[in-house]
Protein backbone atom coordinates (compact mmCIF):
# COMPACT_ATOMS: atom_id res chain seq x y z
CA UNK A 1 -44.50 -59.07 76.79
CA UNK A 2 -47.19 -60.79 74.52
CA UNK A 3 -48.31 -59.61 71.23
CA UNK A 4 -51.04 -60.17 68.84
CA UNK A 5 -50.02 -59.60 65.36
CA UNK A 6 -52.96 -58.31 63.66
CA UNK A 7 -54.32 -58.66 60.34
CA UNK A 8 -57.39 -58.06 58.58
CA UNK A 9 -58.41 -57.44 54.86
CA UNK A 10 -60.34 -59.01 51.58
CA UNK A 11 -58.38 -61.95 49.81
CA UNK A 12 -58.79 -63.57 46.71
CA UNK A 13 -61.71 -65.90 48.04
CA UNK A 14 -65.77 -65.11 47.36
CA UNK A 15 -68.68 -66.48 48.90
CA UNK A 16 -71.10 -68.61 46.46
CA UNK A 17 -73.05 -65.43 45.48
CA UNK A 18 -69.94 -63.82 45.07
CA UNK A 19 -69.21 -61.89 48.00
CA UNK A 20 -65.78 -61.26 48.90
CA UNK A 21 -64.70 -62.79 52.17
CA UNK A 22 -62.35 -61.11 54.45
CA UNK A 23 -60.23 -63.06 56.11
CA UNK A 24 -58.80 -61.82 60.26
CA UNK A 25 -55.16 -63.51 61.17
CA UNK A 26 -54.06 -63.22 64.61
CA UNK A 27 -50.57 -64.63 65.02
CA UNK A 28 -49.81 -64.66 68.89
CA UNK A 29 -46.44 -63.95 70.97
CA UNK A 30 -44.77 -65.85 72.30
CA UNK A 31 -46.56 -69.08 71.31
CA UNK A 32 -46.51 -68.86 67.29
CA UNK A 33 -50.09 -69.59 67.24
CA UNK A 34 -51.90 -68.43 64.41
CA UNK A 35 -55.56 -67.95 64.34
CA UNK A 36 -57.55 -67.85 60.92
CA UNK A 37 -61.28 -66.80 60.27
CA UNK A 38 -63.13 -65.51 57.58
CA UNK A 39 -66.50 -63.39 56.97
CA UNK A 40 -68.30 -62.24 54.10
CA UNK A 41 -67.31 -58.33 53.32
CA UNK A 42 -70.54 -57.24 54.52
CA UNK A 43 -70.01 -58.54 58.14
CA UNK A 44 -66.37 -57.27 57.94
CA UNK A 45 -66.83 -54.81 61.08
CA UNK A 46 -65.19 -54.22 64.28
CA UNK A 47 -67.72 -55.97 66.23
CA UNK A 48 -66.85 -59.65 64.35
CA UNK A 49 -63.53 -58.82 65.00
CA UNK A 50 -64.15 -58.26 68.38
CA UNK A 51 -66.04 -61.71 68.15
CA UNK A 52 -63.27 -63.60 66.93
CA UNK A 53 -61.48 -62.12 70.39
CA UNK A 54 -63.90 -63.90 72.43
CA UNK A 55 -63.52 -67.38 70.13
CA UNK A 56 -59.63 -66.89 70.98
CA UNK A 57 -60.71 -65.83 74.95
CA UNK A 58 -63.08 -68.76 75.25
CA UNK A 59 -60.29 -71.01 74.26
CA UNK A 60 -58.02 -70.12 76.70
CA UNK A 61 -55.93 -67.40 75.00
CA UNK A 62 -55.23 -64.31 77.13
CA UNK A 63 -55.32 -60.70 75.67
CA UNK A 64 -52.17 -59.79 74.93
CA UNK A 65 -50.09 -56.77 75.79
CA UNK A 66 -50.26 -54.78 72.57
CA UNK A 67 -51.35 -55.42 69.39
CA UNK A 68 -49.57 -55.03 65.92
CA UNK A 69 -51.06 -54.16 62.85
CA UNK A 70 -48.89 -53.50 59.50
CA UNK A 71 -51.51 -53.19 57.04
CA UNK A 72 -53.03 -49.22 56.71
CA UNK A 73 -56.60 -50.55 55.76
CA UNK A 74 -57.33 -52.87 58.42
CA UNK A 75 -55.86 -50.59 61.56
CA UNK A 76 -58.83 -48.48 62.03
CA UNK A 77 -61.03 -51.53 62.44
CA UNK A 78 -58.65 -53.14 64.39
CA UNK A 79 -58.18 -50.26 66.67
CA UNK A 80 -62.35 -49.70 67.08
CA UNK A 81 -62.10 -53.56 68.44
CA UNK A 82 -59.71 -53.29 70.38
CA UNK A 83 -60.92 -50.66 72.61
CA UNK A 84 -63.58 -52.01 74.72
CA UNK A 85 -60.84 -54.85 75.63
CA UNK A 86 -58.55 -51.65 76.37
CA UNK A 87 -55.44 -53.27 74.06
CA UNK A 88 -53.21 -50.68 72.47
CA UNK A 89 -52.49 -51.14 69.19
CA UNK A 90 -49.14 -49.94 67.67
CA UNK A 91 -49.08 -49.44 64.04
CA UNK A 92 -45.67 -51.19 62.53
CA UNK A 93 -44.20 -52.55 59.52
CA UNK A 94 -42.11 -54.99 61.66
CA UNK A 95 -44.52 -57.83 62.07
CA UNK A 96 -42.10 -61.39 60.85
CA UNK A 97 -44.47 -63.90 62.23
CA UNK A 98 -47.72 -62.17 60.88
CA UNK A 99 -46.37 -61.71 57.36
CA UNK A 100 -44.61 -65.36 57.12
CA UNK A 101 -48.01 -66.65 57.99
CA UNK A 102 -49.82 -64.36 55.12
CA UNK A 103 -47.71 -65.57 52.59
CA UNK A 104 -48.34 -69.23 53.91
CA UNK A 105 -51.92 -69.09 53.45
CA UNK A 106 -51.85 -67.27 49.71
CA UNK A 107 -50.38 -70.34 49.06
CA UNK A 108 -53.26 -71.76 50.06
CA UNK A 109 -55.70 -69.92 47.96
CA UNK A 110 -55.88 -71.70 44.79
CA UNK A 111 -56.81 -74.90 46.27
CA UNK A 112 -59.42 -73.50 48.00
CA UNK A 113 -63.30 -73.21 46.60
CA UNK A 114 -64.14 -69.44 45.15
CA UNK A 115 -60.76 -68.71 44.54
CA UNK A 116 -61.42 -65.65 42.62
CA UNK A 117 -57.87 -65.69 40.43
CA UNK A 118 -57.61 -62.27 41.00
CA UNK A 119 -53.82 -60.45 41.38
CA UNK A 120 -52.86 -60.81 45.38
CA UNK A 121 -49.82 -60.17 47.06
CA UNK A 122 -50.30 -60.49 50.74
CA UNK A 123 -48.18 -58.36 52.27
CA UNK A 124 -47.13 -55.62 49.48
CA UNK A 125 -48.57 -52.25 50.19
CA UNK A 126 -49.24 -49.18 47.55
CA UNK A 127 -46.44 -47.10 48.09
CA UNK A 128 -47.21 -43.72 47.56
CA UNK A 129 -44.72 -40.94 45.98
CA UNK A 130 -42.41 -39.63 48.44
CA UNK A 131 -43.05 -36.36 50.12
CA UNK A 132 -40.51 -33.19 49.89
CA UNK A 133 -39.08 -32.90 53.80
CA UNK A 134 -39.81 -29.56 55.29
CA UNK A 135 -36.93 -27.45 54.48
CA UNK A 136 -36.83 -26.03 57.87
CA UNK A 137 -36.18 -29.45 58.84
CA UNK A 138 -33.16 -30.13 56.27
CA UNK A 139 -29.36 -30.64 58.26
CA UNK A 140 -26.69 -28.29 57.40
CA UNK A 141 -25.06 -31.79 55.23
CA UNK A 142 -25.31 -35.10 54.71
CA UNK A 143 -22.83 -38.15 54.43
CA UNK A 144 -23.27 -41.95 54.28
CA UNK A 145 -20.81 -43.97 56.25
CA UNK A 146 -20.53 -47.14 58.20
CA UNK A 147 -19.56 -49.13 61.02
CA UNK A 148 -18.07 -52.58 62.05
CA UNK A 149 -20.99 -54.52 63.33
CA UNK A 150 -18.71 -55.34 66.57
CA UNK A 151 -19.15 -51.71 67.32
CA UNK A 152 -22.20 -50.49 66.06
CA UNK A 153 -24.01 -50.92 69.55
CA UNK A 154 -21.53 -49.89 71.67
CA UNK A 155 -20.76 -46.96 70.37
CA UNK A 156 -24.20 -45.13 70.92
CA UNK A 157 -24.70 -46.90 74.47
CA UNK A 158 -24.99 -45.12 77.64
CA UNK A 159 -24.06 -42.15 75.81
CA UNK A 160 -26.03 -38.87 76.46
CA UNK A 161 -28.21 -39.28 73.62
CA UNK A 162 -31.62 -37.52 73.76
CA UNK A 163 -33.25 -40.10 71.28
CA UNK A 164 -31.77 -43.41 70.67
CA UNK A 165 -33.87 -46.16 69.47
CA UNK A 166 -32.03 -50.07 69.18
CA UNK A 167 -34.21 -52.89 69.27
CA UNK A 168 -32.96 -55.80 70.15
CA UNK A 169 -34.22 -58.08 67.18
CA UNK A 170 -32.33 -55.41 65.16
CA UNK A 171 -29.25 -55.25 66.58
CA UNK A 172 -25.77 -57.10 64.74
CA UNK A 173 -25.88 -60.04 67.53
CA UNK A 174 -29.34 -61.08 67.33
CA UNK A 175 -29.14 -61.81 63.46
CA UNK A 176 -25.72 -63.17 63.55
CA UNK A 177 -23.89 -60.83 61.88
CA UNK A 178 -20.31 -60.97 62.05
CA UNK A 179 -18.83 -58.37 64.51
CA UNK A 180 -16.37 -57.50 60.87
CA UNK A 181 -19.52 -56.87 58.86
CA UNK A 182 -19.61 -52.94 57.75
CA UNK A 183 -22.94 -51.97 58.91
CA UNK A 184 -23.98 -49.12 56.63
CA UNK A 185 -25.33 -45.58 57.80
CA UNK A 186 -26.43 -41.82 56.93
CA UNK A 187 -25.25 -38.79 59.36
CA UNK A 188 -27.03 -35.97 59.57
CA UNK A 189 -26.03 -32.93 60.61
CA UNK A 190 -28.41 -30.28 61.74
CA UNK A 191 -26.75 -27.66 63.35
CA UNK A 192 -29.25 -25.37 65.16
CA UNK A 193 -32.15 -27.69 63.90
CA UNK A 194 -30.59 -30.83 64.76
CA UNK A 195 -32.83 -31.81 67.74
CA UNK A 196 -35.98 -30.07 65.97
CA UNK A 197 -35.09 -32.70 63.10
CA UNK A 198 -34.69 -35.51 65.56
CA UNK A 199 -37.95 -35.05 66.94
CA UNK A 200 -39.58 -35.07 64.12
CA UNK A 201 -37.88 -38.56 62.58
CA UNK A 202 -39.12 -40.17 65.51
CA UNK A 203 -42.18 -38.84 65.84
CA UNK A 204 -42.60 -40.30 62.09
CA UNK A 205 -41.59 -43.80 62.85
CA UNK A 206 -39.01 -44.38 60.61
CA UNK A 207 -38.24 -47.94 59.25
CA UNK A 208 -35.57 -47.91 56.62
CA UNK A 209 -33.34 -45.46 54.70
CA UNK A 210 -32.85 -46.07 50.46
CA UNK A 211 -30.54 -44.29 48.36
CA UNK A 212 -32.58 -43.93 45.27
CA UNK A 213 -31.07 -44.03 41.44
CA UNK A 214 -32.47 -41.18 39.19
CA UNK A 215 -32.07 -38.66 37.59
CA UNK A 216 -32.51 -37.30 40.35
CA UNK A 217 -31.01 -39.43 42.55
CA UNK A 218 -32.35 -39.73 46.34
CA UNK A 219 -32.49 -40.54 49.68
CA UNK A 220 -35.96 -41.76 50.91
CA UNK A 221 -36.65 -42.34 54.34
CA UNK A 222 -39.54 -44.77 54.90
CA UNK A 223 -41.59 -43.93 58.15
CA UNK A 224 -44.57 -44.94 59.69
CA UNK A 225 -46.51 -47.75 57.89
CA UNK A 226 -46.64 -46.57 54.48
CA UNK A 227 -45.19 -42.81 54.43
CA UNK A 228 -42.34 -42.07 52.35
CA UNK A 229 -40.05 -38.64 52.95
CA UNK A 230 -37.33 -36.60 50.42
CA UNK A 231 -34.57 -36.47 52.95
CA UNK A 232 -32.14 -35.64 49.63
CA UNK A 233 -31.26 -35.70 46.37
CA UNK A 234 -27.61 -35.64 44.25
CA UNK A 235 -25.93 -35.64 41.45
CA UNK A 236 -22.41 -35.86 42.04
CA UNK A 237 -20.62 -38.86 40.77
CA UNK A 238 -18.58 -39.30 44.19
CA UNK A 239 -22.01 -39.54 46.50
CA UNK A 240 -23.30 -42.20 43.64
CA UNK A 241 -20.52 -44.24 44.22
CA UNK A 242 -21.32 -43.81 48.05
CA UNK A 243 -25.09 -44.61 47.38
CA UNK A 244 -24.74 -48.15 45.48
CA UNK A 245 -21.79 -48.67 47.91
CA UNK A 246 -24.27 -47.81 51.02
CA UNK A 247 -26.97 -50.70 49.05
CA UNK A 248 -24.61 -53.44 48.96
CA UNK A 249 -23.58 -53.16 52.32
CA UNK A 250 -27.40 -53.22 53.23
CA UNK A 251 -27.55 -56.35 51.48
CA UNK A 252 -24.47 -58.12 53.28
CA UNK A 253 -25.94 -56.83 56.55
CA UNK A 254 -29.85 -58.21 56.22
CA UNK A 255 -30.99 -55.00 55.45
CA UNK A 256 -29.42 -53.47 58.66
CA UNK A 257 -28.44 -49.76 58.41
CA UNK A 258 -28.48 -46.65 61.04
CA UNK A 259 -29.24 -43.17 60.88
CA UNK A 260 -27.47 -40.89 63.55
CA UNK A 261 -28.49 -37.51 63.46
CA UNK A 262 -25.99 -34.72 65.26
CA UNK A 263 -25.55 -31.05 65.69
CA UNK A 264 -22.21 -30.76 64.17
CA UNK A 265 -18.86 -33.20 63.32
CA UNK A 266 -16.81 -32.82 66.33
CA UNK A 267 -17.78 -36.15 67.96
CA UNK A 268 -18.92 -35.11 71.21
CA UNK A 269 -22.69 -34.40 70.75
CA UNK A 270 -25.75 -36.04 69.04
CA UNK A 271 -29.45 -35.91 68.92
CA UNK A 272 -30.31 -38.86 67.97
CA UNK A 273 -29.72 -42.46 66.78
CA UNK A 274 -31.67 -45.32 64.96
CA UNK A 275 -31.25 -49.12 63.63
CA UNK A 276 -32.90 -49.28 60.67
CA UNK A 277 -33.85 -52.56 58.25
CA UNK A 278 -34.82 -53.12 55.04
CA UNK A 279 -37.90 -55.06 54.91
């Protein structure tokens, strides 16, 4: 499958007269090609971008299979130009290549002429205050845990799961992880709501879980490309100890976590069942 990793938005540069230039990077794959090209703010409309497709299509490039966008502002546009070429475009955090390459060229910037100075950080996005979770949605309780990486994929494979999502960049093999490592996790139980609850999680496109320090302390599921949801709060000293416990793991496992969500504790039936990953 080929991708384009997508993005487009202003960046510290101006024109001469002071116009802000926006600046379109197109990082293809397989290939790790990245295309650059800027335009003053004025121009910045989904028929350039669409222009800067034909420059790429003239060269030789094909159009890819989907296309990857990370950044809220620019996936409108994006998604206006890429529908006379008929590409889908999937909005997602998880674009490595695209963000590497950002952070490449900000390095850029202050060499370059009508560099404006101004604060930039090229892949940070606002993060707005977490939402309250429907409480028709809330599981009957809650507990972190973990597993050995060794076993973390087995375990939920070719089992009767309605919803099970494990890429394969995310899973303990691909980023070397040692099959020992404790790969940290939240359950969920749901009882009667269970599936309900699943549905919803992956209808929202979830992307990492954080345990929170307070008062009050939280849970905070990140979905989607900038959403952020209440899954729970707490206060007593024994789940804090399980909370910064649950973090350090994260940061022994690159960030790697699951959530499994399941009707009850006896082992035999879930809903549903996610790798997660700090980014």
């Amino acid at each position: 499958m080929s991708i384009w990793e997508i993005d487009f938005y202003h960046r510290p540069l101006q024109t001469e007269a002071g116009v802000p230039l926006w600046e379109l990077v197109i990082c293809t794959i397989p290939g790790d090609r990245c295309y650059t090209a800027t335009c003053p703010q004025p121009e910045a409309t989904p028929t350039w971008i669409q222009s800067q497709f034909q420059v790429l299509f003239t060269d030789g490039q094909t159009p890819p299979d989907r296309v990857h966008v990370f950044r809220p502002q620019a996936l409108s546009l994006v998604e206006l130009a890429c529908q006379a070429l008929a590409l889908p475009v999937y909005a997602t955090r998880r674009t490595p290549t695209l963000k590497q390459a950002l952070v490449e060229l900000a390095q850029q910037y202050p060499t370059r002429s009508h560099y404006t100075g101004a604060p930039y950080n090229p892949i940070k996005l606002d993060q707005p205050p977490p939402m309250p979770l429907d409480t028709s949605l809330l599981g009957n309780q809650w507990q972190f845990a973990a597993l050995p990486a060794g076993e973390l994929v087995e375990a939920f494979t070719g089992r009767m799961i309605p919803i099970v999502e494990m890429p394969p960049e995310l899973q303990p093999l691909h980023l070397g992880l040692a099959s020992s490592t404790p790969i940290p996790g939240v359950i969920i139980e749901g009882g009667r709501q269970s599936m309900r609850l699943a549905t919803w999680i992956q209808q929202a496109q979830p992307v990492a879980l954080t345990a929170i320090p307070g008062p009050p302390h939280g849970l905070i599921l990140d979905a989607g490309l900038s959403d952020r949801w209440i899954i729970a709060t707490f206060d007593d000293p024994a789940v804090l100890t399980a909370a910064t416990t649950y973090e350090h793991r994260k940061q022994a496992s690159q960030g790697l976590h699951f959530l499994l969500i399941q009707p009850d504790n006896s082992g035999m039936t879930y809903s549903g069942f996610w790798l997660l990953q700090t980014l």
